[in-house]
N, C-alpha and C. Protein backbone atom coordinates (compact mmCIF):
# COMPACT_ATOMS: atom_id res chain seq x y z
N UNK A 1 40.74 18.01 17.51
CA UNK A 1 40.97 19.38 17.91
C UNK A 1 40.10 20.34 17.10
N UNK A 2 40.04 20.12 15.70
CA UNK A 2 38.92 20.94 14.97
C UNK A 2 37.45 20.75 15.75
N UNK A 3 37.14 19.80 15.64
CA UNK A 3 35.53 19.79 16.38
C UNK A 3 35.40 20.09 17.59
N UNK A 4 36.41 19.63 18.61
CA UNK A 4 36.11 19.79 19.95
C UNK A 4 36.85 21.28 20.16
N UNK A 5 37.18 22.00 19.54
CA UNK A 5 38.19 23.22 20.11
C UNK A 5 37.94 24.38 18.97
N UNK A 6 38.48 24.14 18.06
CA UNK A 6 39.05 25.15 17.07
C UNK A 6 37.76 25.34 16.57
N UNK A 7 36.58 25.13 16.13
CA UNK A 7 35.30 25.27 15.61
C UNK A 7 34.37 25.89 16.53
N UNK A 8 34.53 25.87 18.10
CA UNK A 8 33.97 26.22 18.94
C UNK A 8 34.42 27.67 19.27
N UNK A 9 35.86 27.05 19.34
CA UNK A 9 36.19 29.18 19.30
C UNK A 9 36.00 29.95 18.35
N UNK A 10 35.81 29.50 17.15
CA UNK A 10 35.62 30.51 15.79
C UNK A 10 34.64 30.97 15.74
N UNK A 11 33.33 29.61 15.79
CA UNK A 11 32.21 30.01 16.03
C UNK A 11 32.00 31.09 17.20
N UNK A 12 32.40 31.51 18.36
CA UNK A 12 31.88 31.79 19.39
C UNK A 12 33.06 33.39 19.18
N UNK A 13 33.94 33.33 18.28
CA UNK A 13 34.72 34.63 18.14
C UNK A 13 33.62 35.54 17.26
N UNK A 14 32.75 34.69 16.45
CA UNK A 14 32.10 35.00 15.14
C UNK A 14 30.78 35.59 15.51
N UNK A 15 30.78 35.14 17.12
CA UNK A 15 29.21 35.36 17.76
C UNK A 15 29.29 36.87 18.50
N UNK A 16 30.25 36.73 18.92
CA UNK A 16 30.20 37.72 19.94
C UNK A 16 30.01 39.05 19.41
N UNK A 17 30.42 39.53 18.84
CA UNK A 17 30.52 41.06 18.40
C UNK A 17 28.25 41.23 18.49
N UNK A 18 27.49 40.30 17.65
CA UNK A 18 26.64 39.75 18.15
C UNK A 18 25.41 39.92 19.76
N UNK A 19 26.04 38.93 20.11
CA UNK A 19 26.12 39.27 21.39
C UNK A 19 25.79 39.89 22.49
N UNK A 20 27.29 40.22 22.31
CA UNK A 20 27.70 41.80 23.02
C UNK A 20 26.73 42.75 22.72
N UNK A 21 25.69 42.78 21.58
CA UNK A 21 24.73 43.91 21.79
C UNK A 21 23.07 43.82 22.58
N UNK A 22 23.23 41.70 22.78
CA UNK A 22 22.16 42.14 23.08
C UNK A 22 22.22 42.31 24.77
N UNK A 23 20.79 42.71 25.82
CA UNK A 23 20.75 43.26 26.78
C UNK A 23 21.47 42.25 27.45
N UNK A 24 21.25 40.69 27.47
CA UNK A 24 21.50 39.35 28.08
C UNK A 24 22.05 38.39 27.27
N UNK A 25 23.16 37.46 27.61
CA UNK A 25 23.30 36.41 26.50
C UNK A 25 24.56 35.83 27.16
N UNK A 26 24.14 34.88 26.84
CA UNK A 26 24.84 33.16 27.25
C UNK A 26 25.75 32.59 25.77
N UNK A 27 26.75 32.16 26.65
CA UNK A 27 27.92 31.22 25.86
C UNK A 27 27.68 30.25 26.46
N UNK A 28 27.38 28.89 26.33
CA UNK A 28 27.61 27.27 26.86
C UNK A 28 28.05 26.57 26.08
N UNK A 29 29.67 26.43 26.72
CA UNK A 29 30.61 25.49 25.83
C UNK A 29 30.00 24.02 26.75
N UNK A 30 30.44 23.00 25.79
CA UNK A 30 30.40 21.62 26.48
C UNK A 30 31.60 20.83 26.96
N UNK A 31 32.09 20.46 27.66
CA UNK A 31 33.49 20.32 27.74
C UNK A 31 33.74 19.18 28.48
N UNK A 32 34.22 18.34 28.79
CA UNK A 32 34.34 17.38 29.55
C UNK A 32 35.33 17.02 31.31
N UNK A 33 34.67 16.15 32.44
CA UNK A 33 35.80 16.15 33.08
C UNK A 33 37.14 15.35 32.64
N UNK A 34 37.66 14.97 31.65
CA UNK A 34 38.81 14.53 31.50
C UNK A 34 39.66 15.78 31.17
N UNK A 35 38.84 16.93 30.94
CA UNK A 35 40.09 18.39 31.17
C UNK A 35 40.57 18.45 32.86
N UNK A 36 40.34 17.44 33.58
CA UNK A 36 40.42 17.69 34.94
C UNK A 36 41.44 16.55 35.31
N UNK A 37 40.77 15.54 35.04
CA UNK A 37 41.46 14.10 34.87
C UNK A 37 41.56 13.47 33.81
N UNK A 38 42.86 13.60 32.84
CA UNK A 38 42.62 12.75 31.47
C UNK A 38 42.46 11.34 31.46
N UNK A 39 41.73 10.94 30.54
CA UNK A 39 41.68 10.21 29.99
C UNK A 39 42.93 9.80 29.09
N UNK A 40 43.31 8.23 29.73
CA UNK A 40 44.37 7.49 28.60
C UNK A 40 44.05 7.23 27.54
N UNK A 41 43.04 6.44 27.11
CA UNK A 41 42.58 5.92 26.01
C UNK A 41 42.07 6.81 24.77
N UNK A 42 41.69 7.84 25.67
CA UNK A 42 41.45 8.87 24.61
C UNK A 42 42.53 10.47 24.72
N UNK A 43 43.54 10.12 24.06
CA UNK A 43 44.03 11.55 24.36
C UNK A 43 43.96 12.80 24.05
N UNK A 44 44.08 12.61 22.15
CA UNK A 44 43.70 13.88 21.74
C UNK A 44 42.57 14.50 21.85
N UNK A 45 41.27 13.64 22.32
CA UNK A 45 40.08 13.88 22.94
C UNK A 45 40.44 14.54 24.61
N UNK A 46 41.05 14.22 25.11
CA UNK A 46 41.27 14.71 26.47
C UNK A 46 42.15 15.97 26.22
N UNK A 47 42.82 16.48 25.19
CA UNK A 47 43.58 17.32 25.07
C UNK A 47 42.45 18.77 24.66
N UNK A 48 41.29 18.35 23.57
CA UNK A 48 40.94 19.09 23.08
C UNK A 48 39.63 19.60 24.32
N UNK A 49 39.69 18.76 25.18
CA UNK A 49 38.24 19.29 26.05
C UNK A 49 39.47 20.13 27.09
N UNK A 50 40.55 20.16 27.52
CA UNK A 50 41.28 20.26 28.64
C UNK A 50 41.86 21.98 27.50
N UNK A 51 41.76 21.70 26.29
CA UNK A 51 41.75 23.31 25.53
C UNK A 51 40.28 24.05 25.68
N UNK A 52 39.41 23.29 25.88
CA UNK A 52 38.09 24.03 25.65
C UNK A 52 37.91 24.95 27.07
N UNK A 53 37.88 23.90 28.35
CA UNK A 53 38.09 24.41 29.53
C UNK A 53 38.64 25.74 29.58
N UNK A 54 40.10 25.80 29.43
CA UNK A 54 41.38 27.15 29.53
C UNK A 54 40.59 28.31 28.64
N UNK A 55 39.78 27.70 27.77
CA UNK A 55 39.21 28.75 26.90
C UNK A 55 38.26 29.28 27.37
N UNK A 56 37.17 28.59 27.90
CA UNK A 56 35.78 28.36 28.48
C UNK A 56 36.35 29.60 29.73
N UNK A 57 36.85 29.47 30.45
CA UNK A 57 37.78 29.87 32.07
C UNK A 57 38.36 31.42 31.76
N UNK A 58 38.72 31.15 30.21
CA UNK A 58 39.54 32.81 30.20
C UNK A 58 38.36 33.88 29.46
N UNK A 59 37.86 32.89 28.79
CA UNK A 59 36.61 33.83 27.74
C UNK A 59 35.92 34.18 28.93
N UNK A 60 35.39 33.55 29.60
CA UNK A 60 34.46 34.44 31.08
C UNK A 60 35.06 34.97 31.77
N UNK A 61 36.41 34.98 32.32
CA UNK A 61 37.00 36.54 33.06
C UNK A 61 36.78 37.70 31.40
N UNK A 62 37.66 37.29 30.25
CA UNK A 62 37.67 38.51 29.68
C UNK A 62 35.94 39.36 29.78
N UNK A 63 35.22 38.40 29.99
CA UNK A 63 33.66 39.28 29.49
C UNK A 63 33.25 39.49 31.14
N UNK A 64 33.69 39.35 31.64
CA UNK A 64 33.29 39.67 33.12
C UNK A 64 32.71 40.80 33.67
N UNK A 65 32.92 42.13 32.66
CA UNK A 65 32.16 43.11 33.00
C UNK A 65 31.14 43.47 31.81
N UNK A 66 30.80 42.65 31.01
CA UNK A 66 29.96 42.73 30.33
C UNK A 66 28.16 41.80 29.89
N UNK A 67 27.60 42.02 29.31
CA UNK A 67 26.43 41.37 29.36
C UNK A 67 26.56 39.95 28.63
N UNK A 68 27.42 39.15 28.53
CA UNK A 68 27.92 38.07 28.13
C UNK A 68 28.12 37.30 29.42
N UNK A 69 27.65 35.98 29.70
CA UNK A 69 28.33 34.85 30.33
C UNK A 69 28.27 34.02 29.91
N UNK A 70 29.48 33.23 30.35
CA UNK A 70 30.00 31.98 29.79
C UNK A 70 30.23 31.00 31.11
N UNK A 71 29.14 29.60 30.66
CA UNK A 71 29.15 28.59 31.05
C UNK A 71 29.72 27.21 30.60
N UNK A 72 30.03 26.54 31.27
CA UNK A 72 30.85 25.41 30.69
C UNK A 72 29.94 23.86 31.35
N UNK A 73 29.58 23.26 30.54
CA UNK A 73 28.77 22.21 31.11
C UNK A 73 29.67 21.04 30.61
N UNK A 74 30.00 20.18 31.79
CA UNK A 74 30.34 18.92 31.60
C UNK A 74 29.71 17.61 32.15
N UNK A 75 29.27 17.16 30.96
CA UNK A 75 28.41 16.09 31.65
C UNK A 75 29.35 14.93 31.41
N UNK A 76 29.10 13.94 31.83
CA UNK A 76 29.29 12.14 32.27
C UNK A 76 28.74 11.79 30.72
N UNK A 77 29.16 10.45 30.03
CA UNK A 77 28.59 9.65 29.21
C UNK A 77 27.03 9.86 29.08
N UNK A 78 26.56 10.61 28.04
CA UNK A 78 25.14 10.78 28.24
C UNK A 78 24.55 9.97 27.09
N UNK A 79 22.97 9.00 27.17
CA UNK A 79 22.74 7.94 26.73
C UNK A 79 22.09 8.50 25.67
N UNK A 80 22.83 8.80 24.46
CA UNK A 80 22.54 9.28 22.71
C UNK A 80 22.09 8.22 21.81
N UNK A 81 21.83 8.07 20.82
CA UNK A 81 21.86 7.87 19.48
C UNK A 81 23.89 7.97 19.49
N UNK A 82 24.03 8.78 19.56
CA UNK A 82 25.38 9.57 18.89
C UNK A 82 26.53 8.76 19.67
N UNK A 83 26.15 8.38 21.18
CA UNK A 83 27.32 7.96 22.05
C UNK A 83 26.73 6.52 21.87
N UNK A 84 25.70 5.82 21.04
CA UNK A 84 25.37 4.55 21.01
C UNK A 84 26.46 3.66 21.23
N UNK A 85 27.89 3.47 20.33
CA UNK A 85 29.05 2.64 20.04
C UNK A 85 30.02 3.10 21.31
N UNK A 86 30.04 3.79 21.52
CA UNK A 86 30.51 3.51 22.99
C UNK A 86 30.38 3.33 24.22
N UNK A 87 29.25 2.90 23.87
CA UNK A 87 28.29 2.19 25.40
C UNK A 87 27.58 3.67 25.82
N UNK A 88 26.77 3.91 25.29
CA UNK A 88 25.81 5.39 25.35
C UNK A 88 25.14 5.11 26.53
N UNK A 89 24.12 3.20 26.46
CA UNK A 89 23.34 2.73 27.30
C UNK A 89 23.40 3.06 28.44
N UNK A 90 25.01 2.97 28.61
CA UNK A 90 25.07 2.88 30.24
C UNK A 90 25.21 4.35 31.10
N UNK A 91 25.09 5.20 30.00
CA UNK A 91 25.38 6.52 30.36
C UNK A 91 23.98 7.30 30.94
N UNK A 92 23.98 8.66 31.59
CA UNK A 92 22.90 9.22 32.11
C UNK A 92 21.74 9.65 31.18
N UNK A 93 20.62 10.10 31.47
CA UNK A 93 19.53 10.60 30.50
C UNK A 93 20.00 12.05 30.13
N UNK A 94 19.76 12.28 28.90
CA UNK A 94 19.55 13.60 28.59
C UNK A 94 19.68 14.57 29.43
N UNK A 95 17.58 14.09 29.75
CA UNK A 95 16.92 14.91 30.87
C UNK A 95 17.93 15.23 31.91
N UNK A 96 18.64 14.72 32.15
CA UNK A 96 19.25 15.25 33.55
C UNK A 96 20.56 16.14 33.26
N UNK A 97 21.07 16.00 32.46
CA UNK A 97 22.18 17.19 31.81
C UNK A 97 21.13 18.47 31.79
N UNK A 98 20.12 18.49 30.70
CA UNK A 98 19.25 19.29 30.30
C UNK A 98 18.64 20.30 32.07
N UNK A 99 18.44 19.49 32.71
CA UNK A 99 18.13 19.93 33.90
C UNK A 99 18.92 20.61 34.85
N UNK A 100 19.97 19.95 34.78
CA UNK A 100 21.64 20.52 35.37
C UNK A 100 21.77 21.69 34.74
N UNK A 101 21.79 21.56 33.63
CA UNK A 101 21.90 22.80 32.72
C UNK A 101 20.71 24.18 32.71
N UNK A 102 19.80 23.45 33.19
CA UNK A 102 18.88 24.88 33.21
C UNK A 102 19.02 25.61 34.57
N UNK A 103 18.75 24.29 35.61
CA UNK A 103 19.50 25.18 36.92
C UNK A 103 20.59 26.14 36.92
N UNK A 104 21.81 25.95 36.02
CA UNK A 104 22.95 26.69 36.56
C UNK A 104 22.66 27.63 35.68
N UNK A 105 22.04 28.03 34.63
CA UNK A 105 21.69 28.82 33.97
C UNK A 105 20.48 29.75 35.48
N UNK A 106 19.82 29.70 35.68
CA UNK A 106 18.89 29.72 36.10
C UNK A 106 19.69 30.59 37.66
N UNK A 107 21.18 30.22 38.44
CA UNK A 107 21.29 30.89 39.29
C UNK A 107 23.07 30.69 39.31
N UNK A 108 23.05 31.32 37.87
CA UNK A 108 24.61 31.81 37.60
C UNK A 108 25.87 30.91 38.07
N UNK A 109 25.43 29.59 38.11
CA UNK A 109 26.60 28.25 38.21
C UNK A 109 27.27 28.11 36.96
N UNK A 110 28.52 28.78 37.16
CA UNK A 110 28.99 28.96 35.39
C UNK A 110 30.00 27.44 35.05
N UNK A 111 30.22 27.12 35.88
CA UNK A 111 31.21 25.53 36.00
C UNK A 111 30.33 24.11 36.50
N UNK A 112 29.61 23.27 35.93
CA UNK A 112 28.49 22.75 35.53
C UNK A 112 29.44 21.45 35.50
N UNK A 113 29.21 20.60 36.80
CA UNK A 113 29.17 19.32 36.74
C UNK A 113 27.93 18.18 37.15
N UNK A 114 28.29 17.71 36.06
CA UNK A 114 26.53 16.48 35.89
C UNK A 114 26.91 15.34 36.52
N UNK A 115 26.25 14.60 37.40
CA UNK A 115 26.47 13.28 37.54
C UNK A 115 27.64 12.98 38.55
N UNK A 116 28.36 11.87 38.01
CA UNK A 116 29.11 11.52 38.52
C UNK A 116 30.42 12.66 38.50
N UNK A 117 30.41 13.81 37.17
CA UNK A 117 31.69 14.72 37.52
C UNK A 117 31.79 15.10 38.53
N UNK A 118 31.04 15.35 39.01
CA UNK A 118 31.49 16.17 40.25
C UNK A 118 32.22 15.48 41.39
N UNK A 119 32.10 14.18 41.27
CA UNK A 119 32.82 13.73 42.56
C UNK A 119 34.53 13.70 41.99
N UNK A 120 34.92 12.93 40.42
CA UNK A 120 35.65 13.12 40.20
C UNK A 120 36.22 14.68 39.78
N UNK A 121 35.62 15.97 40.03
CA UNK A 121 36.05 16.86 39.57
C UNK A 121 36.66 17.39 41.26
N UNK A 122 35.98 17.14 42.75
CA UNK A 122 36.20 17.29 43.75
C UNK A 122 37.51 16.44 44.05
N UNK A 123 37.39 14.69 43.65
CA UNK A 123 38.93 14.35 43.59
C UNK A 123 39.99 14.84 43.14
N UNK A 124 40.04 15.53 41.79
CA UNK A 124 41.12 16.43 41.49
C UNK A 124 41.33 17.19 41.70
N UNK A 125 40.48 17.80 42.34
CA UNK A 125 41.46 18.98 43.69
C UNK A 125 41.88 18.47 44.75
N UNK A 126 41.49 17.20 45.35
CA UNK A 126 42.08 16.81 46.53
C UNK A 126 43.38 16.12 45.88
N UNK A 127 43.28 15.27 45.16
CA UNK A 127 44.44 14.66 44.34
C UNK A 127 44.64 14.28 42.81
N UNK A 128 45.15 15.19 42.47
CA UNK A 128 45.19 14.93 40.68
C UNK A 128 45.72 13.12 40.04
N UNK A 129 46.77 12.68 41.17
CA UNK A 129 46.98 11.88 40.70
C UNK A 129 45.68 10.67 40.52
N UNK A 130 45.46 10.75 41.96
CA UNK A 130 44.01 9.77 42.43
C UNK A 130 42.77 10.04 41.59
N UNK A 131 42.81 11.47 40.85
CA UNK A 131 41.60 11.63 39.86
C UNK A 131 42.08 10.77 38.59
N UNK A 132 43.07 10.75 38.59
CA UNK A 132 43.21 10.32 36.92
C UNK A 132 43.49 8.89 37.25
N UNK A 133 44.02 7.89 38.58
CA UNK A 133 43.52 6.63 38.42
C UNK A 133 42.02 6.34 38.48
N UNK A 134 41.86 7.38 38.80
CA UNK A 134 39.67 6.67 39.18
C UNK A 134 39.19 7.06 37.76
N UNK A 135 39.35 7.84 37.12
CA UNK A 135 39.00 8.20 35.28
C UNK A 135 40.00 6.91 34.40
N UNK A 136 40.51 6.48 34.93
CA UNK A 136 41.37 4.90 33.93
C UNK A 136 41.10 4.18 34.73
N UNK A 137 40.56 3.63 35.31
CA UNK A 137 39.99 2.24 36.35
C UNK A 137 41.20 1.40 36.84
N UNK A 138 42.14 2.31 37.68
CA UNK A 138 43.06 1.66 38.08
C UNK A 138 43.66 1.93 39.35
């Protein structure tokens, strides 16, 4: 919860005043789809991205009339150094988050799904339950 949540809002409480002065300026939290469909195996990880979201969601109405936006990018397993031990390999390139990410930057897509989220982020609106068996392989 400190890294994925509480460090992100402090930082980004700490930014704004910031910000807010210049003409243009971007917030991009990173957040995951298991704020959509949790994840079993990982919970307090699914808890702290499913806090980042509600945050991500309310911080951009509050700035809504101002020169601040806030984007939320959630990508799929992306193939790191960093995500090495949990099977990083099998995850997407960089490049293609990076690319996802400049597009929606690029024509105001403030809810940013990479990859495969999006199909599971479209299942959980059709069915929450059916999203969260297809995110636990069951």
């Amino acid at each position: 919860m400190d890294t994925n949540y509480l460090s992100i809002v402090n930082l980004t409480e700490q930014l704004l005043p910031t910000l807010r002065t210049k003409p243009a300026a971007a917030v991009v939290n990173v957040s995951s789809i298991v704020a959509f469909a949790p994840s079993a195996v990982l919970p307090t990880y699914t808890a702290s991205k499913a806090a980042l979201h509600a945050y991500t969601k309310t911080l951009r109405y509050t700035l809504r009339d101002t020169n601040v936006k806030v984007f939320e990018l959630m990508p799929p397993l992306v193939d790191t150094e960093f995500s090495t031990e949990i099977g990083g390999h099998n995850g997407i390139k960089p490049s293609v988050v990076a690319n996802d990410l400049l597009k929606a930057l690029e024509t105001d897509k403030y809810e940013i799904h990479v990859g495969d989220t999006a199909a599971i982020y479209q299942l959980s609106l059709k069915s929450p339950q059916e999203a969260l068996l297809a995110m636990n392989n069951r």
